[in-house]
Protein backbone atom coordinates (compact mmCIF):
# COMPACT_ATOMS: atom_id res chain seq x y z
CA UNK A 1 26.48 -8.85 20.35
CA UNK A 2 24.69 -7.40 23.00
CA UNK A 3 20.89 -7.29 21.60
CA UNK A 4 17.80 -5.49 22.72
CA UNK A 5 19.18 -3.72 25.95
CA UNK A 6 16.32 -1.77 28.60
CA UNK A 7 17.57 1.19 27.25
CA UNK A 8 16.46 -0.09 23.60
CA UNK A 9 13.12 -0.10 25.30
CA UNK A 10 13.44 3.18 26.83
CA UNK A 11 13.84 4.19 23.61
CA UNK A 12 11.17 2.06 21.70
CA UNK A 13 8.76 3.47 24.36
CA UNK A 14 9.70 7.11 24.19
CA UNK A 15 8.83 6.48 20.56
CA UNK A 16 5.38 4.92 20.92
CA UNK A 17 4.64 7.54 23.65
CA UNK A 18 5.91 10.59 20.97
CA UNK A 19 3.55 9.05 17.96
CA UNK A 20 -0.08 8.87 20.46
CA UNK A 21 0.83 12.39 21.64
CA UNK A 22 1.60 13.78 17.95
CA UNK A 23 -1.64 11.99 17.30
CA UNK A 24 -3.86 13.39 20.06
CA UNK A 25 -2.03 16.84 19.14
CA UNK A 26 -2.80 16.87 15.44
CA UNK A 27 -6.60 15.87 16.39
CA UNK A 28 -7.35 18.66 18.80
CA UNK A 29 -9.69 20.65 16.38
CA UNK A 30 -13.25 18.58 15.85
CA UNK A 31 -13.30 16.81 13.09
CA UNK A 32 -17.03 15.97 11.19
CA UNK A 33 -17.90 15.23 7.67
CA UNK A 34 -15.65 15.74 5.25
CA UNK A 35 -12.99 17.38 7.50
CA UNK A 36 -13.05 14.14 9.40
CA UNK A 37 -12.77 11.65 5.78
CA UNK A 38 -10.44 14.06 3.55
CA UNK A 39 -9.26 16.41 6.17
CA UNK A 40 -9.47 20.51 6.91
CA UNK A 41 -7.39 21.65 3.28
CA UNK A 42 -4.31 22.45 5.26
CA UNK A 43 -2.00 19.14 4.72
CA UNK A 44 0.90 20.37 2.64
CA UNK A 45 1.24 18.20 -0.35
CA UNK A 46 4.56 16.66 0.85
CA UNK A 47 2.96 15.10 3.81
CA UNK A 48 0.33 13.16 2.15
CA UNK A 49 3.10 12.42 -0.15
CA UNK A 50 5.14 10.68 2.74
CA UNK A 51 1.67 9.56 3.92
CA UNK A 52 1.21 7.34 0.51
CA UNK A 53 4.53 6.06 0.89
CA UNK A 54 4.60 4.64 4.09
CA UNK A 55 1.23 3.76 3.60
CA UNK A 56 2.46 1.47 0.07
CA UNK A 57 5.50 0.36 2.33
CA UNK A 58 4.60 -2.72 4.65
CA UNK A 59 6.50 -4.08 7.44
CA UNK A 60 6.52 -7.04 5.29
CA UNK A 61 7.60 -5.27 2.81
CA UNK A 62 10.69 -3.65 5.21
CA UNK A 63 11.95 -7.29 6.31
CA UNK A 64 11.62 -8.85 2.92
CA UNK A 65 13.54 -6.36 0.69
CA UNK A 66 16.61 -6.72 2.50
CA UNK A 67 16.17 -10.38 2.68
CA UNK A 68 15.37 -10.72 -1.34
CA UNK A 69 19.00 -9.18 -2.14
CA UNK A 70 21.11 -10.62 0.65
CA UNK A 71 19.58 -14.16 -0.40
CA UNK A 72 19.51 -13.76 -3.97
CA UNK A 73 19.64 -10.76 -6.07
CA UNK A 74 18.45 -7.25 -7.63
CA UNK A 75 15.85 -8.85 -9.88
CA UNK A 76 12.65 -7.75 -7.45
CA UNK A 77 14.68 -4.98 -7.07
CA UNK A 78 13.36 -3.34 -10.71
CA UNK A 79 9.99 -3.82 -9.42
CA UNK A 80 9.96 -0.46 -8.16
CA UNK A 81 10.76 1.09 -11.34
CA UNK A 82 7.32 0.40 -12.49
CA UNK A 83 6.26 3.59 -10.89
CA UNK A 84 7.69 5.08 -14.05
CA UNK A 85 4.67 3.75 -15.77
CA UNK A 86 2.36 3.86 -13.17
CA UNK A 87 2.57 7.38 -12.05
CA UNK A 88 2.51 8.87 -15.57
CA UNK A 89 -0.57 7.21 -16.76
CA UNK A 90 -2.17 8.45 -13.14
CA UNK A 91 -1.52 12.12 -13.91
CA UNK A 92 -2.42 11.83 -17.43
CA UNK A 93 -5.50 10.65 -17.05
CA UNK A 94 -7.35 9.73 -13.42
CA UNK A 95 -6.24 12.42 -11.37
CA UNK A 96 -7.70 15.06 -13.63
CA UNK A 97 -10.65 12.82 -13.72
CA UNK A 98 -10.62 12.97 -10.17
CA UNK A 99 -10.36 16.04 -9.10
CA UNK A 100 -13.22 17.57 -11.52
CA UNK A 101 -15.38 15.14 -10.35
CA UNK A 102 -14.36 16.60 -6.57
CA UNK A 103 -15.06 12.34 -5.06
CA UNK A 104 -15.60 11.62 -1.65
CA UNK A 105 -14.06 8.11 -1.84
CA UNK A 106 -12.76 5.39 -4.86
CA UNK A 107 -15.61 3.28 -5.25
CA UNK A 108 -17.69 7.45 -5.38
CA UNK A 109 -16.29 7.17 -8.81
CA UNK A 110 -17.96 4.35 -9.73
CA UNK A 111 -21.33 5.52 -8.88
CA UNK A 112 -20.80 8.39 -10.77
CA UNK A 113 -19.80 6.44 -13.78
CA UNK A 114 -21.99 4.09 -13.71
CA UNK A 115 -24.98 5.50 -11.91
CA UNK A 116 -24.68 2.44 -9.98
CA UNK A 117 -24.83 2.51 -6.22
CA UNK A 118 -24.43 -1.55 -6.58
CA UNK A 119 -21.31 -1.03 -7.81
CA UNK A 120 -19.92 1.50 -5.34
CA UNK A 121 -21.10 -1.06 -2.46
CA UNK A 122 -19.28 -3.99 -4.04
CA UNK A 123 -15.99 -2.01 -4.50
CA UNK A 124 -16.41 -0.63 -0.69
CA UNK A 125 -17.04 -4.09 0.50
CA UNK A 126 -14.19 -5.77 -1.78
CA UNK A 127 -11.95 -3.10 -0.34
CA UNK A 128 -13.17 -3.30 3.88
CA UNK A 129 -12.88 -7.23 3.82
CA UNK A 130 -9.14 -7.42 2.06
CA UNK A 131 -7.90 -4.39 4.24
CA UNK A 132 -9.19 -6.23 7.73
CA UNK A 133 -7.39 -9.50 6.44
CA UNK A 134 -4.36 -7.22 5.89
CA UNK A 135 -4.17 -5.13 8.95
CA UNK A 136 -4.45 -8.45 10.93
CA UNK A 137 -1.04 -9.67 9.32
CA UNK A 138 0.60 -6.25 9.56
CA UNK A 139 0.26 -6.02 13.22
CA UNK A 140 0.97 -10.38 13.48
CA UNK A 141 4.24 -10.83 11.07
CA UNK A 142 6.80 -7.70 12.48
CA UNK A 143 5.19 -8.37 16.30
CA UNK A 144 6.60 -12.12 15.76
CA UNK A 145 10.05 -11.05 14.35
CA UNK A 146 10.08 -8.38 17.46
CA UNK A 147 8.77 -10.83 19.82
CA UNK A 148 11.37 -13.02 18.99
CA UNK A 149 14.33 -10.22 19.11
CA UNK A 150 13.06 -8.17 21.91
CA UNK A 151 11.86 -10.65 24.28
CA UNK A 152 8.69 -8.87 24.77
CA UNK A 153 5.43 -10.83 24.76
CA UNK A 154 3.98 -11.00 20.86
CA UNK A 155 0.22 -10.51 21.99
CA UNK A 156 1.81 -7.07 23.64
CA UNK A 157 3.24 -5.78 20.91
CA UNK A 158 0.20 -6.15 19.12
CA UNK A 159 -2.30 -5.09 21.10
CA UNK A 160 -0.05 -2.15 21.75
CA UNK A 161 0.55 -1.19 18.02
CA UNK A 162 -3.24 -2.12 17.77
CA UNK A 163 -4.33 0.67 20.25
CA UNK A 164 -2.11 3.60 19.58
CA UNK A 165 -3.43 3.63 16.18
CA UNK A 166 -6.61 3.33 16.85
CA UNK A 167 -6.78 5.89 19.03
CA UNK A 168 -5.33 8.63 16.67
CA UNK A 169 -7.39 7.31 14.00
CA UNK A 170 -10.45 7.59 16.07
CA UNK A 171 -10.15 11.03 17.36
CA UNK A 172 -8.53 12.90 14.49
CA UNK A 173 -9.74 11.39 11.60
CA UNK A 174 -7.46 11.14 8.20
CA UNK A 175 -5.50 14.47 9.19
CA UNK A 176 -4.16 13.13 12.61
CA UNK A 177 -3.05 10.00 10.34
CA UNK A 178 -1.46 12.07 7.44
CA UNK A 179 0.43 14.23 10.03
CA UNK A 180 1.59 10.61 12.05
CA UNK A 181 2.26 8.51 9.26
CA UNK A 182 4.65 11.72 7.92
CA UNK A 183 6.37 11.43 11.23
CA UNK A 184 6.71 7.59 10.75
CA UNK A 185 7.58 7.88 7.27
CA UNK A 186 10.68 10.20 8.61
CA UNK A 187 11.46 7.82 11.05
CA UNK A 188 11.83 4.93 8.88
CA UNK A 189 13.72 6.99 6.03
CA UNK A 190 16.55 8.10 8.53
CA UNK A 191 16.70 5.18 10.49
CA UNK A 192 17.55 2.46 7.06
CA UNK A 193 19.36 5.70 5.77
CA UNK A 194 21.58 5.56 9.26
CA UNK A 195 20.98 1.61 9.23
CA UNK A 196 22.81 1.32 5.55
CA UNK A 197 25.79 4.04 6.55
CA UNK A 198 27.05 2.15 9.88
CA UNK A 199 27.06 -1.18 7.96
CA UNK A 200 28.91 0.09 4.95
CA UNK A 201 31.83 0.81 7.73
CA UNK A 202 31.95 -2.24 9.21
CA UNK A 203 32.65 -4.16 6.10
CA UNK A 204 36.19 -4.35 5.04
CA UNK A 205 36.81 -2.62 1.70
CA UNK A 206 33.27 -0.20 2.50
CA UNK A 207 31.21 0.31 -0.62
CA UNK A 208 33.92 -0.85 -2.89
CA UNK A 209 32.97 -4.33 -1.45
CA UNK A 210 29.44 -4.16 -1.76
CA UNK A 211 29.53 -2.98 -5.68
CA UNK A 212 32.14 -5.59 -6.28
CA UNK A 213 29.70 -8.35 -5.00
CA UNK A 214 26.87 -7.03 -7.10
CA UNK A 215 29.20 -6.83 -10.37
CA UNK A 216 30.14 -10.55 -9.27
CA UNK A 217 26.49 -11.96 -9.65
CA UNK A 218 24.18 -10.44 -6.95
CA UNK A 219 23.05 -7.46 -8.92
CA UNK A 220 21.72 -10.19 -11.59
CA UNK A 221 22.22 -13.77 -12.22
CA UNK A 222 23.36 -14.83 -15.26
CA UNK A 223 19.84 -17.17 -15.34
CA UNK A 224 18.19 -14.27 -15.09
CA UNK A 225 16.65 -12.71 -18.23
CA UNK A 226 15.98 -9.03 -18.91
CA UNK A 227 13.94 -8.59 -21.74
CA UNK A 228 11.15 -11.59 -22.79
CA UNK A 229 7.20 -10.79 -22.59
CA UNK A 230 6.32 -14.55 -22.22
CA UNK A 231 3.78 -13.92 -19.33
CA UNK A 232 5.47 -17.77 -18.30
CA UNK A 233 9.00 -15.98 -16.73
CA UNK A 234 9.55 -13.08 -14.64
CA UNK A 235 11.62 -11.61 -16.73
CA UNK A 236 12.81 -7.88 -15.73
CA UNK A 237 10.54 -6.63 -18.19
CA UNK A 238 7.57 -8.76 -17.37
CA UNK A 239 8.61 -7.32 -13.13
CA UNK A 240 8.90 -3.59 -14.50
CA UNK A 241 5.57 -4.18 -16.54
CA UNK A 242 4.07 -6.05 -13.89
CA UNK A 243 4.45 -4.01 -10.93
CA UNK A 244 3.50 -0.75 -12.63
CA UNK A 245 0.43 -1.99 -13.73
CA UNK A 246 -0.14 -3.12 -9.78
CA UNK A 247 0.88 0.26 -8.27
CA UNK A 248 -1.39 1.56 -10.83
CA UNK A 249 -4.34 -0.62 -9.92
CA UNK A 250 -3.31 0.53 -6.30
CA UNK A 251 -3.31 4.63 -7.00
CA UNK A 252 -6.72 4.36 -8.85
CA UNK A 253 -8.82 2.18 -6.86
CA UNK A 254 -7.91 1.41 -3.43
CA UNK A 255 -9.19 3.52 -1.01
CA UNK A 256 -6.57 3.89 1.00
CA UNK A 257 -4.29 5.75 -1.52
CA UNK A 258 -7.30 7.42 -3.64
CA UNK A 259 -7.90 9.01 -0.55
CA UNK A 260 -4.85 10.77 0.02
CA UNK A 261 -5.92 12.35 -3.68
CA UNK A 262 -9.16 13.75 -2.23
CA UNK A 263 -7.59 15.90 -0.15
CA UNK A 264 -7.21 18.63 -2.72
CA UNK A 265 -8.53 19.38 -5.90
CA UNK A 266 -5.31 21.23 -6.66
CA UNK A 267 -4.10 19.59 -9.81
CA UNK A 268 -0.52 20.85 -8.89
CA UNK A 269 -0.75 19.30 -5.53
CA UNK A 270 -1.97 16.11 -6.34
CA UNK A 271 1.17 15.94 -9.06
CA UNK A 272 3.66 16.83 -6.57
CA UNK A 273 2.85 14.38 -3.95
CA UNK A 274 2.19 11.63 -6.81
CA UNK A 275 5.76 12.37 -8.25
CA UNK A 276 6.97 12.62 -4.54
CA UNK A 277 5.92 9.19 -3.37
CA UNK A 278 7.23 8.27 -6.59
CA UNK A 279 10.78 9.37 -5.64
CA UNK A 280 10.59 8.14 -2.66
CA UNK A 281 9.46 4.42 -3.42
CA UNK A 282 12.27 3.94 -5.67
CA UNK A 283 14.97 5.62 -3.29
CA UNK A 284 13.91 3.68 -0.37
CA UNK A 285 14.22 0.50 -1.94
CA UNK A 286 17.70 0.76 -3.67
CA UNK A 287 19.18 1.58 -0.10
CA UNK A 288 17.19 -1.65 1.46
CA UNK A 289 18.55 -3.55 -1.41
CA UNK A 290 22.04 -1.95 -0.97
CA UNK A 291 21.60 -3.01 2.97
CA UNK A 292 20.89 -6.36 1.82
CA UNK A 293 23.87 -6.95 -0.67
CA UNK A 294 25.91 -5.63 2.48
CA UNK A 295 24.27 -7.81 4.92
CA UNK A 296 25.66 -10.33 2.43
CA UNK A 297 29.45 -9.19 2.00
CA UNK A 298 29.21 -8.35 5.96
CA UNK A 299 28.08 -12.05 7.01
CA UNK A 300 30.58 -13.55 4.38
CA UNK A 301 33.46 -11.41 6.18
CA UNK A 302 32.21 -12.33 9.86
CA UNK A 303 30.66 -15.46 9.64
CA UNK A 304 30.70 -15.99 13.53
CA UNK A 305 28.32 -12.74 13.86
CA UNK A 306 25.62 -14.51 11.99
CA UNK A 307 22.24 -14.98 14.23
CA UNK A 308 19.77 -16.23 12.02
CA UNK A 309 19.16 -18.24 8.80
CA UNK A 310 16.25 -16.88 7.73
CA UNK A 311 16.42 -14.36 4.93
CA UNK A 312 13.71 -12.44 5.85
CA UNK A 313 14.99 -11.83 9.25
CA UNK A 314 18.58 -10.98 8.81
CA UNK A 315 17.99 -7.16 8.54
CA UNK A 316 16.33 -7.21 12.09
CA UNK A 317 18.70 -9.37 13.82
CA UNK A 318 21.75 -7.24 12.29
CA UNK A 319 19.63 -4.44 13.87
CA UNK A 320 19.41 -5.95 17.21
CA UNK A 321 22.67 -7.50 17.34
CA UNK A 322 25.22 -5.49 15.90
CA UNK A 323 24.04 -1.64 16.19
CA UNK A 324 24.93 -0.22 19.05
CA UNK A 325 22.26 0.23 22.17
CA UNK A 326 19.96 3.03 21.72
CA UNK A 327 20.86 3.05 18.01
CA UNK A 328 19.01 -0.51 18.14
CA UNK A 329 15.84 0.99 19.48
CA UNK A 330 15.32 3.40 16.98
CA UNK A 331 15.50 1.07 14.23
CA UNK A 332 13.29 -1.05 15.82
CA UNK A 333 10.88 1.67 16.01
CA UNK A 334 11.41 2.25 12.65
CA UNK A 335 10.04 -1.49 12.17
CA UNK A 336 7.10 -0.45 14.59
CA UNK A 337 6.75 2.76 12.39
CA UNK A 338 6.37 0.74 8.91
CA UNK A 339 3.32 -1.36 10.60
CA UNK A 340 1.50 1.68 12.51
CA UNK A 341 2.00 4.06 9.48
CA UNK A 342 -0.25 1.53 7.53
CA UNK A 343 -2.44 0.12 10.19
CA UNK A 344 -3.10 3.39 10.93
CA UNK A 345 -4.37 3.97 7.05
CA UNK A 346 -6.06 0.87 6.74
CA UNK A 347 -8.24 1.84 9.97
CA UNK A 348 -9.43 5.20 8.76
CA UNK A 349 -9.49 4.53 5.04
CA UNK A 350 -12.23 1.50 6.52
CA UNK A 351 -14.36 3.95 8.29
CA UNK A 352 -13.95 6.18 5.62
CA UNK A 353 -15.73 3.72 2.96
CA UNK A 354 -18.33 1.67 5.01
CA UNK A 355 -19.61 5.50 5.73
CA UNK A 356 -19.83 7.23 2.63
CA UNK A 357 -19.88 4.26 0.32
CA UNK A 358 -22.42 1.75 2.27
CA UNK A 359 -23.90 3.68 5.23
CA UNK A 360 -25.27 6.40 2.74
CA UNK A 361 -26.99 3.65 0.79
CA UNK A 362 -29.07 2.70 3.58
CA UNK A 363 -29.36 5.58 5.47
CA UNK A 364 -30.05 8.83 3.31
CA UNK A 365 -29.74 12.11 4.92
CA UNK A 366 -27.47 11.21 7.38
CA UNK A 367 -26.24 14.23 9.57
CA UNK A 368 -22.42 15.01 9.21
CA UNK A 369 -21.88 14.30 12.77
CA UNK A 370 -23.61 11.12 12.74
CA UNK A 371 -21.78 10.41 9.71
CA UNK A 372 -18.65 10.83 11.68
CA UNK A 373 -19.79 9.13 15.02
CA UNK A 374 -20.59 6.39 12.26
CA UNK A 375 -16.95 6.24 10.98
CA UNK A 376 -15.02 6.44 14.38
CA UNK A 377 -17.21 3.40 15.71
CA UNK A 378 -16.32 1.34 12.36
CA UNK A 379 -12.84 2.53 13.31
CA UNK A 380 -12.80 1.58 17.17
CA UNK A 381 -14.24 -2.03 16.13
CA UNK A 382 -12.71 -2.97 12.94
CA UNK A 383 -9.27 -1.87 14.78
CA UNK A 384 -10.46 -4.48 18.13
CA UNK A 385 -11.47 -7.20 15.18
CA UNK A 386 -8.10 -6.94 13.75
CA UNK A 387 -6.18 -7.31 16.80
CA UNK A 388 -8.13 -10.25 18.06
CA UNK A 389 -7.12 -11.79 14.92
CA UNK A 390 -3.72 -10.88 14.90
CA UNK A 391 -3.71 -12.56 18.23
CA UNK A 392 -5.73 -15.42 16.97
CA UNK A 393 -2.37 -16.02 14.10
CA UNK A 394 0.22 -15.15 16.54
CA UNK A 395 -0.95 -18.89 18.86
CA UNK A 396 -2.58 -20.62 16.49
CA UNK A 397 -2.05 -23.15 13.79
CA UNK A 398 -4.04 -21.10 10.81
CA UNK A 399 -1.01 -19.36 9.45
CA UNK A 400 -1.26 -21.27 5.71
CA UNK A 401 -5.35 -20.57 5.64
CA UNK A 402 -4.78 -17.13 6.24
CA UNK A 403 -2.17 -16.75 3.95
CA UNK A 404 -4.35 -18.18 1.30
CA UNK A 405 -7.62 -15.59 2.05
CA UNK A 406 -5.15 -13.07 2.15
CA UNK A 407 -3.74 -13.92 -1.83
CA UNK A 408 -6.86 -15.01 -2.99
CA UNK A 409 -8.81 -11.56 -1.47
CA UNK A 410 -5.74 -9.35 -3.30
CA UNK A 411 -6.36 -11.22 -6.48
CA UNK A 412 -10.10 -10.01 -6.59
CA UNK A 413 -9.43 -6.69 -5.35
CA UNK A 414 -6.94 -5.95 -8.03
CA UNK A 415 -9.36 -6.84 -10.50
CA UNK A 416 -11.76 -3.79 -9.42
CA UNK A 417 -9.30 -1.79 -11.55
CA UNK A 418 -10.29 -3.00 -14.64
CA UNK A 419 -13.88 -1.44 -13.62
CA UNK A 420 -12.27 1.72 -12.84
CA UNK A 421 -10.22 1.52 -16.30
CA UNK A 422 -13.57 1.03 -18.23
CA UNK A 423 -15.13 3.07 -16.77
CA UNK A 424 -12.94 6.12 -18.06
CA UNK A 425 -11.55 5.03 -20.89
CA UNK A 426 -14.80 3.71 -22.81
CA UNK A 427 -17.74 5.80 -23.28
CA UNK A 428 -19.95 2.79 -23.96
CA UNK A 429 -19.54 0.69 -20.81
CA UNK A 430 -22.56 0.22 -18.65
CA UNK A 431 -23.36 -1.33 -15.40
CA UNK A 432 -24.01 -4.35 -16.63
CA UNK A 433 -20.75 -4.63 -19.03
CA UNK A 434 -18.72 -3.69 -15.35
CA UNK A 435 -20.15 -6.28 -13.36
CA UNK A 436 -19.57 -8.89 -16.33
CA UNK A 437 -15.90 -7.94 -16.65
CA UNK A 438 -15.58 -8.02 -13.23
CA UNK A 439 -16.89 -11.30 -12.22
CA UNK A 440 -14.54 -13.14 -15.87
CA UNK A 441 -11.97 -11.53 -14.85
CA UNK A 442 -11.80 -12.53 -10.74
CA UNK A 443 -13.03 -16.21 -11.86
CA UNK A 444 -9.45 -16.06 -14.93
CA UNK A 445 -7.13 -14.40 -12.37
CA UNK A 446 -8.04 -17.08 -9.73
CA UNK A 447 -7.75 -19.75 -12.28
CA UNK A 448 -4.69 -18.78 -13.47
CA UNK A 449 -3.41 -18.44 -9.70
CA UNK A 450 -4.66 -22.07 -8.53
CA UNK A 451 -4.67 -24.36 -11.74
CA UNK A 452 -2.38 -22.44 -14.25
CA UNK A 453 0.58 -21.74 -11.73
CA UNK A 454 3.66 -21.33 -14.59
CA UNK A 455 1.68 -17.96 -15.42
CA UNK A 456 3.64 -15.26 -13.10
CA UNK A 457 1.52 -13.24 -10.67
CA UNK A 458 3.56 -10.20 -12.38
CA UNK A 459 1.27 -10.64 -15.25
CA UNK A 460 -1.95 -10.39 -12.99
CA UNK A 461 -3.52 -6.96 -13.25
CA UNK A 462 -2.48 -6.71 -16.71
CA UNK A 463 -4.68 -9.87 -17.66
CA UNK A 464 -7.59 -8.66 -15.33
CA UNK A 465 -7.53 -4.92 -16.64
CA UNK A 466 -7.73 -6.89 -20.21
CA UNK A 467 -10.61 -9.22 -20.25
CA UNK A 468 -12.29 -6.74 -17.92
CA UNK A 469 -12.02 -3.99 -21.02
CA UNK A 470 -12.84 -6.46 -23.72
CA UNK A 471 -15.63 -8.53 -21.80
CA UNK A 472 -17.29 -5.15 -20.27
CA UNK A 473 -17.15 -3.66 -23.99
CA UNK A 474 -18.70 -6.59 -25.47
CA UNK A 475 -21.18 -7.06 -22.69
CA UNK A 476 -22.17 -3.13 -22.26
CA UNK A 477 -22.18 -2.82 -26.39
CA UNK A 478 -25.24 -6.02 -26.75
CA UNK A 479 -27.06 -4.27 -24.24
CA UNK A 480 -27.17 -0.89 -25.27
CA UNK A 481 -27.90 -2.58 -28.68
CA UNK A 482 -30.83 -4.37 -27.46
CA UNK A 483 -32.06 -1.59 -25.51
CA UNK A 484 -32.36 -0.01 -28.53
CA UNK A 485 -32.14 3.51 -26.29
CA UNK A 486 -29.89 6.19 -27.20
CA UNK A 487 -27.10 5.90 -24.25
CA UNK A 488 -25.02 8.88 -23.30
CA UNK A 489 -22.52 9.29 -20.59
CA UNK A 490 -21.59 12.21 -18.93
CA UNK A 491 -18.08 13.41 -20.65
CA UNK A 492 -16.94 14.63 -17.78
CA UNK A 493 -16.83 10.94 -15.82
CA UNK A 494 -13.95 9.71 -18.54
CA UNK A 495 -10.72 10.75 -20.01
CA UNK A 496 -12.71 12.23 -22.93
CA UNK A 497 -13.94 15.66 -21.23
CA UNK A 498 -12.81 18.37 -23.60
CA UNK A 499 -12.07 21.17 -22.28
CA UNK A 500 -10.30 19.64 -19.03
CA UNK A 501 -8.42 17.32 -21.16
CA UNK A 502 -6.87 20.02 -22.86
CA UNK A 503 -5.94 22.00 -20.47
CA UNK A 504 -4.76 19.10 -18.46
CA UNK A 505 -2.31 17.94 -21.16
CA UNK A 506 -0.52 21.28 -20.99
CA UNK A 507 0.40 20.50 -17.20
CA UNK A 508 1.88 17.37 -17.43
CA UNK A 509 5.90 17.41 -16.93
């Protein structure tokens, strides 16, 4: 048990030092305009890929699946097998719509739609204020853990992570960030890959072990129930159900993945790194569960190793306690990786939206390069703003009323999808119908979250997506009714388009 050693931080440091000057390398050609917000057309499609996924995967996300299966069991685990609905219904249907419609952003989509600039600016500013909130907890929850394992100062560790990414992010614009978060992405793969291996030795019996604990209750309880659709249980179907229609709401609407699919208009592309993340997502997670169910069987077997009791830390202390040194600060980095990877994201997918989705609006025939000045400024100062209140959680007493802003701002933004769902799959909806089946649906989902708490979150986008179809129908139909105007929209802004949708069907695997 010898814990973070200075070669550990040797290490850590190499790391951080390796990441800024891949960054600075990767940024050395000018970016402006578009180049700068969806990159120069030369990002192989198995970068972004990686890009998306370590994008999707938190550091939150990196302590807490471990944690889930060596405290309980697989259950959350089948959450990840919702990509098998949401990535088909993506390449059926939005990234075709997508790429013939050749958007600059998520919330571009919406304007065409709609011919509503309103509505682009409300998605843009839905998106900016829920990704600040969430790049402030991304650098504050793995600094703490670190902090606390490391010995390091927590306001260092974030202000470091804080300024390495915003300094790739700044210069290079969204290619420096593919290119880094691939390199992060890599990191993190083979260091829980490596992570999972050296643990399986260590336990008495190996694997054998581990699968006997799983077939012994920790794969699933027998409380546990696999197949009921009463929105009141998280059921494995209601998780499966659940999540996909949440990673779906993510691939179609948030800016931060939708523009990863702007990089190309190759429908091929866009398929392979869709299917790729895909892969990925679901790989990654059955080895952090795996690590977790050993964790378990490890702990029971040594109980005089254990560190910590909290679940959500036990993957990090194992790595900081019983790899050996130098081994410890690469997994560590691998932490650091997860948070920077999506910081990183969060910083330029932010400059990317205030200026094309709300700068254009009030300034029209703005230069590229101003454009682009425009976007690394947001970047610089959104990335300070986040920091300072990173900083602001790490010594303060706030934790619960951020937590709260942070739910309550993901409730609303996953609502947006239902917009970008009636959007292409009705031909009738209008502005008015979106902003009515927007605004139901926020006020039910936040209802349902506050006063109606027996309703499981799983069931959230599914509910929103719902009422946001059937009250922007209703809504956009009594209009165009009372208009009495003949209303047509452009076929080529839905699923309906013809000729692409044709053609389109033909491609999909």
């Amino acid at each position: 048990m010898v814990g973070f050693t200075w070669i550990d931080m040797v290490v850590l440091v190499v790391y951080l030092a390796a990441v800024l000057f891949a960054g600075l390398a990767f940024s050395k050609k000018e970016m402006k305009g578009k180049e700068f917000f969806k990159g120069d057309g030369t990002i192989p499609w198995w970068v972004t890929s990686v890009s998306i996924f370590a994008t999707l995967l938190s550091p939150i996300s990196f302590l807490s699946l471990a944690g889930n299966s060596y405290g309980g069991t697989w259950i959350l685990w089948f959450a990840q097998l919702g990509m098998l609905i949401a990535i088909p219904i993506t390449i059926r249907y939005f990234l075709p719509l997508y790429s013939r419609l050749e958007i600059d952003t998520a919330y571009h989509y919406l304007e065409k739609r709609y011919k509503s600039k309103g509505l682009r600016v409300l998605g843009a500013v839905m998106f900016i204020v829920y990704q600040i909130g969430r790049m402030s907890i991304i650098m504050y929850l793995p600094s703490v853990v670190l902090a606390q394992l490391t010995g390091i100062n927590v306001n260092i560790l974030i202000v470091v992570m804080g300024i390495i990414a915003i300094i790739y992010s700044y210069t290079g614009g969204l290619k420096s960030v593919l290119w880094t978060d691939f390199i992060q992405g890599v990191v993190l793969i083979v260091g829980v890959v490596f992570a999972l291996g050296f643990l399986v030795f260590n336990i008495n019996g190996g694997l054998g072990s581990v699968f006997e604990a799983l077939g012994s209750g920790k794969f699933l309880a027998p409380k546990e129930v696999i197949f009921d659709i009463n929105i009141f249980k998280s059921s494995v179907f209601i998780i499966i159900v659940g999540a996909g229609i949440n990673t779906f709401s993510s691939y179609i609407s948030s800016q931060d993945i939708v523009q990863r699919f702007t990089t190309t208009t190759d429908l091929k592309q866009l398929k392979k790194m869709t299917y790729g993340n895909g892969v990925l997502s679901i790989f990654l997670a059955t080895v952090f569960y795996l690590i977790g169910t050993a964790l378990f069987v490890f702990y029971n077997q040594n109980p005089q190793l254990l560190q910590t009791a909290q679940q959500d830390q036990i993957f990090a202390s194992y790595i900081a306690f019983q790899l050996p040194v130098g081994i410890t600060g690469i997994l560590l980095a691998a932490i650091y990786a997860a948070s920077q990877s999506t910081l990183s994201t969060g910083l330029n997918s932010v400059a990317t939206s205030w200026a094309l989705d709300i700068q254009t609006v009030f300034s029209k025939n703005i230069s590229s390069e101003k454009q682009t000045k425009i976007a690394q400024y947001i970047s610089l100062g959104v990335g300070i703003l986040a920091i300072a209140v990173a900083i602001i959680l790490a010594n303060g007493e706030i934790k619960s009323a951020y937590e709260w802003f942070n739910s309550f701002m993901g409730l609303v933004l996953g609502v947006l999808a239902g917009t970008f769902v009636l959007g292409a799959f009705t031909k009738k909806a209008t502005s008015m119908g979106a902003y009515a089946g927007f605004i139901v649906s926020a006020i039910i989902v936040v209802v349902l979250k506050y006063k109606v708490p027996n309703v499981t979150s799983w069931s959230y986008s599914l509910i929103s997506i719902s009422v946001s179809l059937i009250v922007g129908y209703i809504v956009s139909s009594i209009q165009i009714n009372m208009n009495k105007k003949a209303y047509k929209t452009e076929d080529n802004t839905t699923i309906y388009f013809k000729k692409d949708f044709k053609e389109e069907s033909r491609d999909v695997v």
